[in-house]
Protein backbone atom coordinates (compact mmCIF):
# COMPACT_ATOMS: atom_id res chain seq x y z
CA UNK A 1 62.09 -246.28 -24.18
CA UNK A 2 62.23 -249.82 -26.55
CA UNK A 3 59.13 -248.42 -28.93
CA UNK A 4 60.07 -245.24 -31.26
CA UNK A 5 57.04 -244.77 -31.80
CA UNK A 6 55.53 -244.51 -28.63
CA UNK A 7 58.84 -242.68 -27.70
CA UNK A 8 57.78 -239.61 -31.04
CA UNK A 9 54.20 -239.74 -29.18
CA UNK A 10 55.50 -239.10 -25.55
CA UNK A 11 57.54 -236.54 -27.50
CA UNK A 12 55.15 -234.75 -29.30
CA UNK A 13 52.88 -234.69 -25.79
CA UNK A 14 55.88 -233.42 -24.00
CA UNK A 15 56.33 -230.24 -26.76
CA UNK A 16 52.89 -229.33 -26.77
CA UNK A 17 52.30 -229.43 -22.37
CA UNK A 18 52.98 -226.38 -20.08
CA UNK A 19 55.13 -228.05 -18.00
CA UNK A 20 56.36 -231.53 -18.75
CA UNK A 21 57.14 -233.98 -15.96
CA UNK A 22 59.37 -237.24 -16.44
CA UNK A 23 57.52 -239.92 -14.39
CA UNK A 24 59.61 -243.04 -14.06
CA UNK A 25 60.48 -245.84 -11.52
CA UNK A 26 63.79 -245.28 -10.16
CA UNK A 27 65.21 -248.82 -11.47
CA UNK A 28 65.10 -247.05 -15.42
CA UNK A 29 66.77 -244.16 -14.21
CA UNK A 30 70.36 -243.82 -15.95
CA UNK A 31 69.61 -246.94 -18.64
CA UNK A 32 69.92 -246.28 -21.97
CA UNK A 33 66.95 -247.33 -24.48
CA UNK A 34 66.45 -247.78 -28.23
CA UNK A 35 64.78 -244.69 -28.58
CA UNK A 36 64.94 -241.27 -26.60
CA UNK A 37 61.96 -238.71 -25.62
CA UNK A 38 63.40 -235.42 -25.50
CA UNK A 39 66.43 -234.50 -24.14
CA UNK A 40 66.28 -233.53 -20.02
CA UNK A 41 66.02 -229.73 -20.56
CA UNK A 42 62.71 -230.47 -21.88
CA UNK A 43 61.50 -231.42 -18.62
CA UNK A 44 61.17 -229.55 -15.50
CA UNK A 45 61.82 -232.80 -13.01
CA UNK A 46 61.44 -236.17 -12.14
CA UNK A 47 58.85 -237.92 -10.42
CA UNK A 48 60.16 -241.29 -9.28
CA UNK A 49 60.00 -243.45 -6.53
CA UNK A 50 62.41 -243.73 -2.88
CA UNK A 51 64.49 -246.07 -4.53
CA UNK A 52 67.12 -243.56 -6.16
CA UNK A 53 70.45 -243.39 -5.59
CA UNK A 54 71.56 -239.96 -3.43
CA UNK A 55 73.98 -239.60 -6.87
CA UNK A 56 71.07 -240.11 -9.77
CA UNK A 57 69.22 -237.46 -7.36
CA UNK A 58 72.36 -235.22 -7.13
CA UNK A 59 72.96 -235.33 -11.20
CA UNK A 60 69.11 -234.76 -11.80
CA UNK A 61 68.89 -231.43 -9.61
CA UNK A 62 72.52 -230.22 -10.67
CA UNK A 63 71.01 -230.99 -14.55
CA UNK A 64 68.28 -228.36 -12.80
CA UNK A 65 65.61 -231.05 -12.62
CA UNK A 66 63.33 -231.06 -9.48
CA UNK A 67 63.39 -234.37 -8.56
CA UNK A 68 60.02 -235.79 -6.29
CA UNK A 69 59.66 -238.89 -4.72
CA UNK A 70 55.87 -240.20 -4.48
C-alpha cells in the first residue's frame, strides 16, 4: 500500500471484522509498499485473480492462508 493512511484505515477495518479477507490482483502479490496493513496472520486468505504463480499460491496456503481465485 503507497498511502499510510489509507493503509491505518484498511487496518483498523481489518481488527474490528469477523473474518478479514485480503482481496488483491495477483500482479501486487509479493511487492513490497510504503506502508503495510497488518501482518498475514491477520487474515484468513486471499482472494485474487488466475494469474498467480503455483509458488505465491504454495507460500500463501503453507502461511495457512486460503487462497481463492474469482
Amino acid at each position: 500500500m503507497h498511502d499510510e493512511r489509507e493503509a491505518r484505515v484498511n487496518q483498523l477495518l481489518a481488527e474490528r471484522a469477523t473474518e478479514a479477507w485480503i482481496v488483491a490482483d495477483s500482479s501486487k502479490l509479493g511487492v513490497r509498499t510504503l506502508a503495510s496493513v497488518a501482518p498475514l496472520e491477520a487474515f484468513r486468505g486471499v482472494i485474487t485473480d488466475a494469474g498467480i504463480a503455483d509458488e505465491m499460491r504454495d507460500a500463501l496456503e503453507s502461511a495457512g492462508l486460503e487462497v481463492r481465485i474469482a
